[in-house]
N, C-alpha and C. Protein backbone atom coordinates (compact mmCIF):
# COMPACT_ATOMS: atom_id res chain seq x y z
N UNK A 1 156.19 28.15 28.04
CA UNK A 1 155.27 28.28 26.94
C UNK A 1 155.35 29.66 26.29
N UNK A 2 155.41 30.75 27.25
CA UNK A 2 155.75 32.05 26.05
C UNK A 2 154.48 32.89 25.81
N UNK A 3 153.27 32.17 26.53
CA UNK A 3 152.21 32.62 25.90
C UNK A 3 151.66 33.84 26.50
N UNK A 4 150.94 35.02 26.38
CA UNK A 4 150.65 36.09 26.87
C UNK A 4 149.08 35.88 27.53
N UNK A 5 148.81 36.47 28.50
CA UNK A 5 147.44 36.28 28.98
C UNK A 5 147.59 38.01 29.68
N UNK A 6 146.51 39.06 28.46
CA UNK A 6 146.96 40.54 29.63
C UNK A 6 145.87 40.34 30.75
N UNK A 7 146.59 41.34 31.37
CA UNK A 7 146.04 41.72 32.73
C UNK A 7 144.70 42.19 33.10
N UNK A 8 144.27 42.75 31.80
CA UNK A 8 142.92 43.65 32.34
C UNK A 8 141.75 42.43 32.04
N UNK A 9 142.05 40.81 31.19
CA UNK A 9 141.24 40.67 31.19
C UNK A 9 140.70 39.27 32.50
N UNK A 10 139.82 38.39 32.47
CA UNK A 10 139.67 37.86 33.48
C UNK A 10 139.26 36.32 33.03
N UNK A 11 139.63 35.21 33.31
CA UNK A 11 139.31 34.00 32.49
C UNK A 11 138.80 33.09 32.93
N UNK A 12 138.23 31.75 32.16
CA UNK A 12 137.29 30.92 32.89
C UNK A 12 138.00 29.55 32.86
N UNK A 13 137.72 28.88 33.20
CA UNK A 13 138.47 27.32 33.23
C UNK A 13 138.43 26.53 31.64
N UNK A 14 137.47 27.19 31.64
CA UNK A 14 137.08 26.34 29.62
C UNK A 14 137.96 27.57 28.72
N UNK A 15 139.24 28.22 29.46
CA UNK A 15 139.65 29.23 28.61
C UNK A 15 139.41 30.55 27.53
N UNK A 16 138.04 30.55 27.85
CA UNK A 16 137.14 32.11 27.41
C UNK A 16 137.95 33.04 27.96
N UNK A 17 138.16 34.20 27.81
CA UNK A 17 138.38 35.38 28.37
C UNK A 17 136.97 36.29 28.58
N UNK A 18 136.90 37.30 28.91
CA UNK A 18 136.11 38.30 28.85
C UNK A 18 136.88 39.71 29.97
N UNK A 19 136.45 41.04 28.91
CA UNK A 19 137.31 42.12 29.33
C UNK A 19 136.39 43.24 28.87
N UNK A 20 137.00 44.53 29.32
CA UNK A 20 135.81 45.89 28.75
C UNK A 20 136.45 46.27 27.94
N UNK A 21 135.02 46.53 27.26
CA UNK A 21 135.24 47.25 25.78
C UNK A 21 134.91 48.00 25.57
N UNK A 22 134.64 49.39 24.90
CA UNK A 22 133.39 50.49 24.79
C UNK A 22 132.31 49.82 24.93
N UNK A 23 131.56 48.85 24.15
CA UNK A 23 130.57 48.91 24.30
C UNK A 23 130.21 47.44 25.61
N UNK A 24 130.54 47.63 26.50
CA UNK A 24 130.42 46.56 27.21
C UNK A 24 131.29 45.08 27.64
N UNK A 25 131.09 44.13 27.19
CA UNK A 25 132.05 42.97 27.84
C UNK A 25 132.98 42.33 26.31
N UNK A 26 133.84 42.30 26.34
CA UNK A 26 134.47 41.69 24.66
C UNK A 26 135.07 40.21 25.49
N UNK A 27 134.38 39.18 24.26
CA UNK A 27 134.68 37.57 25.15
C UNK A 27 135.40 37.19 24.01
N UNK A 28 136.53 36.23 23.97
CA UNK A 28 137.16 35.46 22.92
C UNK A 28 137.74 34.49 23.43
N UNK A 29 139.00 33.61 23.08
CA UNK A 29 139.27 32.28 23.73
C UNK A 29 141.26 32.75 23.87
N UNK A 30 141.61 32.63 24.76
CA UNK A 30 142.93 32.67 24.99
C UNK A 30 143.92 32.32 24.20
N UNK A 31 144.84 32.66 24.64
CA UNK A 31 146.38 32.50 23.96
C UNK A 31 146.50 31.16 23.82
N UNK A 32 146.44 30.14 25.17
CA UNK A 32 146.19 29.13 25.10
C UNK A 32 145.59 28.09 24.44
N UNK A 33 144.26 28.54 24.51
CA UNK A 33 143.51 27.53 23.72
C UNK A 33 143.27 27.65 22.22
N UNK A 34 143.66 28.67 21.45
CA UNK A 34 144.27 28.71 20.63
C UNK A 34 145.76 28.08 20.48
N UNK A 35 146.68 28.07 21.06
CA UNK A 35 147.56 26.94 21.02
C UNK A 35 147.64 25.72 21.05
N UNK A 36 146.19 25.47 21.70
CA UNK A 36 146.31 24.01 22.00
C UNK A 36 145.17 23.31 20.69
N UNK A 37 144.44 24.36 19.70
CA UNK A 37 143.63 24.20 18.71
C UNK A 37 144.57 23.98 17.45
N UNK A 38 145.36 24.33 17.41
CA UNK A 38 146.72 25.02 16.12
C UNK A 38 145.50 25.29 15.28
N UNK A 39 145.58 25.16 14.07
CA UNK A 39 145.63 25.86 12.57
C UNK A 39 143.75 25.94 12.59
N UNK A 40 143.30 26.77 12.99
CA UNK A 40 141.78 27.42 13.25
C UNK A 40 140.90 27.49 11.30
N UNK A 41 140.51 26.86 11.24
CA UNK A 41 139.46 26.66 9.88
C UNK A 41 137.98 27.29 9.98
N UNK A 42 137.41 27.06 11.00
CA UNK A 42 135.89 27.73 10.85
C UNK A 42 135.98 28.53 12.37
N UNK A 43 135.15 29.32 12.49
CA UNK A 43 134.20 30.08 13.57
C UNK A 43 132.71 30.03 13.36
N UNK A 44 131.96 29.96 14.50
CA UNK A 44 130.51 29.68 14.34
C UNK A 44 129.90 30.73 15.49
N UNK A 45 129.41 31.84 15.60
CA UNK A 45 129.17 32.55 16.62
C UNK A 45 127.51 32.75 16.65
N UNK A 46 127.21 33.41 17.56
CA UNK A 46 125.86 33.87 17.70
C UNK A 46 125.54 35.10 16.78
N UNK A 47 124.01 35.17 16.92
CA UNK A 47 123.59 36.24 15.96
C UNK A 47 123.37 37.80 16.93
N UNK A 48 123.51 38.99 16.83
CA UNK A 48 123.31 39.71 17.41
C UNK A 48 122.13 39.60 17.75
N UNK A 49 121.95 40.03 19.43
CA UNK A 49 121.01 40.43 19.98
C UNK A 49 120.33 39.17 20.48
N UNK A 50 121.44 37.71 20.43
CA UNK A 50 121.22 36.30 21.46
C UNK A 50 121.54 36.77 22.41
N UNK A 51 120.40 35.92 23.60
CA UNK A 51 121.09 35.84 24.84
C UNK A 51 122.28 35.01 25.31
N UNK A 52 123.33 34.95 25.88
CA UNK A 52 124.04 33.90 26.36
C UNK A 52 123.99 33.73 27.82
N UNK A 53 124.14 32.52 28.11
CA UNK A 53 124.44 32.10 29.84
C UNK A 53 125.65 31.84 30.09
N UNK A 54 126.04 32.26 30.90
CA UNK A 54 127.57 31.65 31.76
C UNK A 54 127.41 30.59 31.88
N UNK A 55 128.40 29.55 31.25
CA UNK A 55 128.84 28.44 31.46
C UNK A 55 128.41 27.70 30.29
N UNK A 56 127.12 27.98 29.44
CA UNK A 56 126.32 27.41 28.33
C UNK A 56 126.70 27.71 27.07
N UNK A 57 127.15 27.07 25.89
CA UNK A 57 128.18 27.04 25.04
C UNK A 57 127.35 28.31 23.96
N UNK A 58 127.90 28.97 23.14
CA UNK A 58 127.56 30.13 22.60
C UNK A 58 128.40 29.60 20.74
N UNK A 59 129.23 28.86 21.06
CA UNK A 59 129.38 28.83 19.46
C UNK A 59 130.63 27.74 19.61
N UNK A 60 130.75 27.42 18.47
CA UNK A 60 132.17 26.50 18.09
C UNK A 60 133.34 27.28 17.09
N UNK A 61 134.34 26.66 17.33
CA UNK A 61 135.63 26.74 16.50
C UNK A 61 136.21 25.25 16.47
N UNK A 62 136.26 25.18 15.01
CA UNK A 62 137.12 24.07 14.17
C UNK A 62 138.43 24.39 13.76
N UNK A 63 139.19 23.50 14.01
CA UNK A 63 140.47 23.54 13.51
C UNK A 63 140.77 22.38 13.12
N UNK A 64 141.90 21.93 12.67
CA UNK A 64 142.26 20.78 12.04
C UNK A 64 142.75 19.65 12.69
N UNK A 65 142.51 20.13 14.28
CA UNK A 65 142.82 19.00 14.89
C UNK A 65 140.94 18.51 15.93
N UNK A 66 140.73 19.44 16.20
CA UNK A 66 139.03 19.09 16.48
C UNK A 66 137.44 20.19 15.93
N UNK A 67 136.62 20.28 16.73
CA UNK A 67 135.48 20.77 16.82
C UNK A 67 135.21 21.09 18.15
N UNK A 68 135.42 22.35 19.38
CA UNK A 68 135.80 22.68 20.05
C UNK A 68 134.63 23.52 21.17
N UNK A 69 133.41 23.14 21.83
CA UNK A 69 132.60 24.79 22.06
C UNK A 69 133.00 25.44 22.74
N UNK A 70 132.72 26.55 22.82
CA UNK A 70 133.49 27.23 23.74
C UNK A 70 131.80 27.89 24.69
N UNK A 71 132.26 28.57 25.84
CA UNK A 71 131.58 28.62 27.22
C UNK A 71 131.50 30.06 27.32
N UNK A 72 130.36 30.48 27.58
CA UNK A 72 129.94 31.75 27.48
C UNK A 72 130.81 32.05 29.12
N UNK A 73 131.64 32.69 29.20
CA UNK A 73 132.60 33.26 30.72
C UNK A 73 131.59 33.86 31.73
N UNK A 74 130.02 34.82 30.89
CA UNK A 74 129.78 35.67 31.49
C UNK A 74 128.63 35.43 31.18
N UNK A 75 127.35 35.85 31.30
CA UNK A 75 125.68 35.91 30.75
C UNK A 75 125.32 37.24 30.34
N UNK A 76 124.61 37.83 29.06
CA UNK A 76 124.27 38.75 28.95
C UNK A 76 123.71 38.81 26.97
N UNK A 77 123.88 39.80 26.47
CA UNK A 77 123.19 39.54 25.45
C UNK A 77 124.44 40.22 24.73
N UNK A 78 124.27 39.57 23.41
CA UNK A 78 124.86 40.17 21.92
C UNK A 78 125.00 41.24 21.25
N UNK A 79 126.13 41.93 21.49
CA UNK A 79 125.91 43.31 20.50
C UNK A 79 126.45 43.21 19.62
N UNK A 80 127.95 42.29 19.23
CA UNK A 80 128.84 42.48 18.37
C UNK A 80 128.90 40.99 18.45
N UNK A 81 129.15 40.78 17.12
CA UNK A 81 130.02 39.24 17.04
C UNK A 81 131.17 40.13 15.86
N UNK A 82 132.30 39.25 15.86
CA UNK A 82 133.33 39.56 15.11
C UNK A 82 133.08 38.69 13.84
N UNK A 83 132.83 39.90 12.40
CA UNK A 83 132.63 39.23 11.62
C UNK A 83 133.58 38.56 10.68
N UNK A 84 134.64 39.72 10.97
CA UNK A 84 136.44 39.32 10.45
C UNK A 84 136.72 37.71 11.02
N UNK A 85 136.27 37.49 12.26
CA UNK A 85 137.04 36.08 12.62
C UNK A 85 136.30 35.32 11.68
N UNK A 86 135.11 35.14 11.79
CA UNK A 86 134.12 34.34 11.21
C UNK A 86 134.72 34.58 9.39
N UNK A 87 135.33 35.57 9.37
CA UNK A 87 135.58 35.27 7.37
C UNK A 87 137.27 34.73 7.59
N UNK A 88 137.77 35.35 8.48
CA UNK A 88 139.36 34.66 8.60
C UNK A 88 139.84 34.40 9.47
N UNK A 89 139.33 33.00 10.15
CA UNK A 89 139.59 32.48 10.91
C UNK A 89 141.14 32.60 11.82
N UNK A 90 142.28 32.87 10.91
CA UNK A 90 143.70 33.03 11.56
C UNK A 90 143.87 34.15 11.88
N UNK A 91 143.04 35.44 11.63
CA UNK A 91 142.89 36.42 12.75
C UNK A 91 142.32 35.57 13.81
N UNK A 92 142.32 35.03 14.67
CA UNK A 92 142.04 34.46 15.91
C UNK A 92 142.80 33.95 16.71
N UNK A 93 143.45 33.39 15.40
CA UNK A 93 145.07 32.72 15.64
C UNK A 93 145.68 33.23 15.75
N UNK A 94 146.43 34.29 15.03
CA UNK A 94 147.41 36.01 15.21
C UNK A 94 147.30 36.28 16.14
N UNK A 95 146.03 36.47 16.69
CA UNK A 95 145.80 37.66 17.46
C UNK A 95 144.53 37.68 18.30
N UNK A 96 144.63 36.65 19.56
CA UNK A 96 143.28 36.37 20.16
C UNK A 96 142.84 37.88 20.80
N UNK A 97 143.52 38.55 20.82
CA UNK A 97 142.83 39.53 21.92
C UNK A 97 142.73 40.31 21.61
N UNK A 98 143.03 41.07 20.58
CA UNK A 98 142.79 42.27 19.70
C UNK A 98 142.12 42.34 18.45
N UNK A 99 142.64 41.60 17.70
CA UNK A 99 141.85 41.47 15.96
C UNK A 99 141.06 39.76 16.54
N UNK A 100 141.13 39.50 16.96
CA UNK A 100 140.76 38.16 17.18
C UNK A 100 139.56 38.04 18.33
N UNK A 101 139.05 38.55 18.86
CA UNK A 101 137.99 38.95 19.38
C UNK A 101 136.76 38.69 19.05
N UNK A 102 135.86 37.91 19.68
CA UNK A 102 134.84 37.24 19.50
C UNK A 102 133.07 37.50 19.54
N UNK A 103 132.92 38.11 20.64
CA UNK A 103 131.58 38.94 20.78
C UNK A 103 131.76 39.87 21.73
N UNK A 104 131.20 40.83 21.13
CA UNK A 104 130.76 41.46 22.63
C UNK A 104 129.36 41.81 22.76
N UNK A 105 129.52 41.81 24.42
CA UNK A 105 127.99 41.70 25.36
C UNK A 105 127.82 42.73 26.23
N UNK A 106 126.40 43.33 26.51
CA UNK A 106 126.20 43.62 27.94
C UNK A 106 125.54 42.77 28.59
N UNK A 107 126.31 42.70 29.67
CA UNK A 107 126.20 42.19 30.90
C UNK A 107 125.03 42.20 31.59
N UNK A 108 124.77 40.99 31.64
CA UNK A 108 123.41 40.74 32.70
C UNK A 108 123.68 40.90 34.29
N UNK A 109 124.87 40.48 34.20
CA UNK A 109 125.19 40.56 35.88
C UNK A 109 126.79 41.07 35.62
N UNK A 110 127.47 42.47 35.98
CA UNK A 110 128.65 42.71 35.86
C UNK A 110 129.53 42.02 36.83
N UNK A 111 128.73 41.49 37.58
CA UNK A 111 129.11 40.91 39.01
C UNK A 111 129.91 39.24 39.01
N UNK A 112 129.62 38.88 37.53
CA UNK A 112 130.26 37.17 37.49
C UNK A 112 131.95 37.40 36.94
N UNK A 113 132.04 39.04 36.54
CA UNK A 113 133.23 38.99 36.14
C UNK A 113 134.22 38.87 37.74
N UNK A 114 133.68 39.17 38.36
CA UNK A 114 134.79 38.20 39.85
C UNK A 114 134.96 37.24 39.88
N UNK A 115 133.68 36.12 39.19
CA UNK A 115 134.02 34.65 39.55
C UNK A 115 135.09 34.06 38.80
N UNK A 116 135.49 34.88 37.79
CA UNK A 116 136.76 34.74 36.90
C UNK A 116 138.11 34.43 37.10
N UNK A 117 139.21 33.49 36.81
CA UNK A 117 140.19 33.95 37.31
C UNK A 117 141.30 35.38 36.53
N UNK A 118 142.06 35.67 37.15
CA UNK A 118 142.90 37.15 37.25
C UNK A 118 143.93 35.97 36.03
N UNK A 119 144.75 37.24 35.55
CA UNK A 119 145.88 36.90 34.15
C UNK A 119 146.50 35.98 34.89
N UNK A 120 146.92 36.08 36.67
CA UNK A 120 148.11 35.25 36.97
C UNK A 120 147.75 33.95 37.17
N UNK A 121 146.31 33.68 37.92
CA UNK A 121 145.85 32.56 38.23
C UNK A 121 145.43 31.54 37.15
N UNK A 122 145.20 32.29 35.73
CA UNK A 122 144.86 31.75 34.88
C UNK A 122 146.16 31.18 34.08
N UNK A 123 147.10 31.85 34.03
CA UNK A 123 148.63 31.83 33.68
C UNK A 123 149.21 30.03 34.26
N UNK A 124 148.77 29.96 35.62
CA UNK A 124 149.66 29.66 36.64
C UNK A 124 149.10 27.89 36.45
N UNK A 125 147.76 28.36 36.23
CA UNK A 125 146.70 27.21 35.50
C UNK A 125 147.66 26.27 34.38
N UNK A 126 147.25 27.04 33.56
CA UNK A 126 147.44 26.49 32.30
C UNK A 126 149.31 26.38 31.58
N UNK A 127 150.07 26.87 32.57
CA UNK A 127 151.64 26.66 32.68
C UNK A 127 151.86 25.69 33.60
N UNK A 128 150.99 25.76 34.14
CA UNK A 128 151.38 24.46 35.39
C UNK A 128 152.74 24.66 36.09
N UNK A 129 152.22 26.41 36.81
CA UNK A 129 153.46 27.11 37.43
C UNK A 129 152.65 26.53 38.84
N UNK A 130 153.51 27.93 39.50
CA UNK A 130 153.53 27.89 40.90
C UNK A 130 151.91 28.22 41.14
């Protein structure tokens, strides 16, 4: 597949990421599931200063093949939503992990980022490696 998953960040089975940022936790949706979305049309995110729960859906992305929610990785509250994705959606697509970046949070519990899996396990997942 080719696809990149870095190292520093940590991922969930519904393909969220979440990683540190200055200001706390930065969550967006993988290399992957952006691949498996193709051509990304809308973003729908939270408003600053929502709470989110781990595991409890926080917003959608449409693309032209579905309507998609995606899973809060971590619990904590809203500081940033990315307003660039939300106006151009294919920054998300370009570039999930840098310009493509979704909210960021502090952390209610810094402690669920263990329950996460690591770049390789998540890799190994979704390649259907070793």
């Amino acid at each position: 597949m080719g696809l990149s998953f870095p190292a520093e960040l940590r991922y969930a089975d519904s393909h969220e990421y979440a990683g540190p940022s200055d200001d706390g936790i930065k969550v967006g949706i993988s290399a992957f599931a952006v691949d498996q979305l193709g051509d990304i049309v809308f973003v729908e995110l939270p408003e600053v200063g929502a709470s989110i729960e781990k595991g409890s859906s926080f917003g959608t992305v449409e693309s032209v093949k579905a309507v998609e929610e995606m899973y809060a990785p971590v619990s904590g509250t809203v500081v940033a939503a990315n307003q660039a994705v939300i106006d151009t959606p294919e920054l998300l697509q370009n570039d999930p992990y840098q310009e493509g970046w979704l909210l960021k949070i502090t952390p209610a519990d810094p402690a669920q980022m263990d329950q996460l899996m690591d770049a390789t396990s998540y890799s190994a997942k979704v390649e259907g490696g070793s």
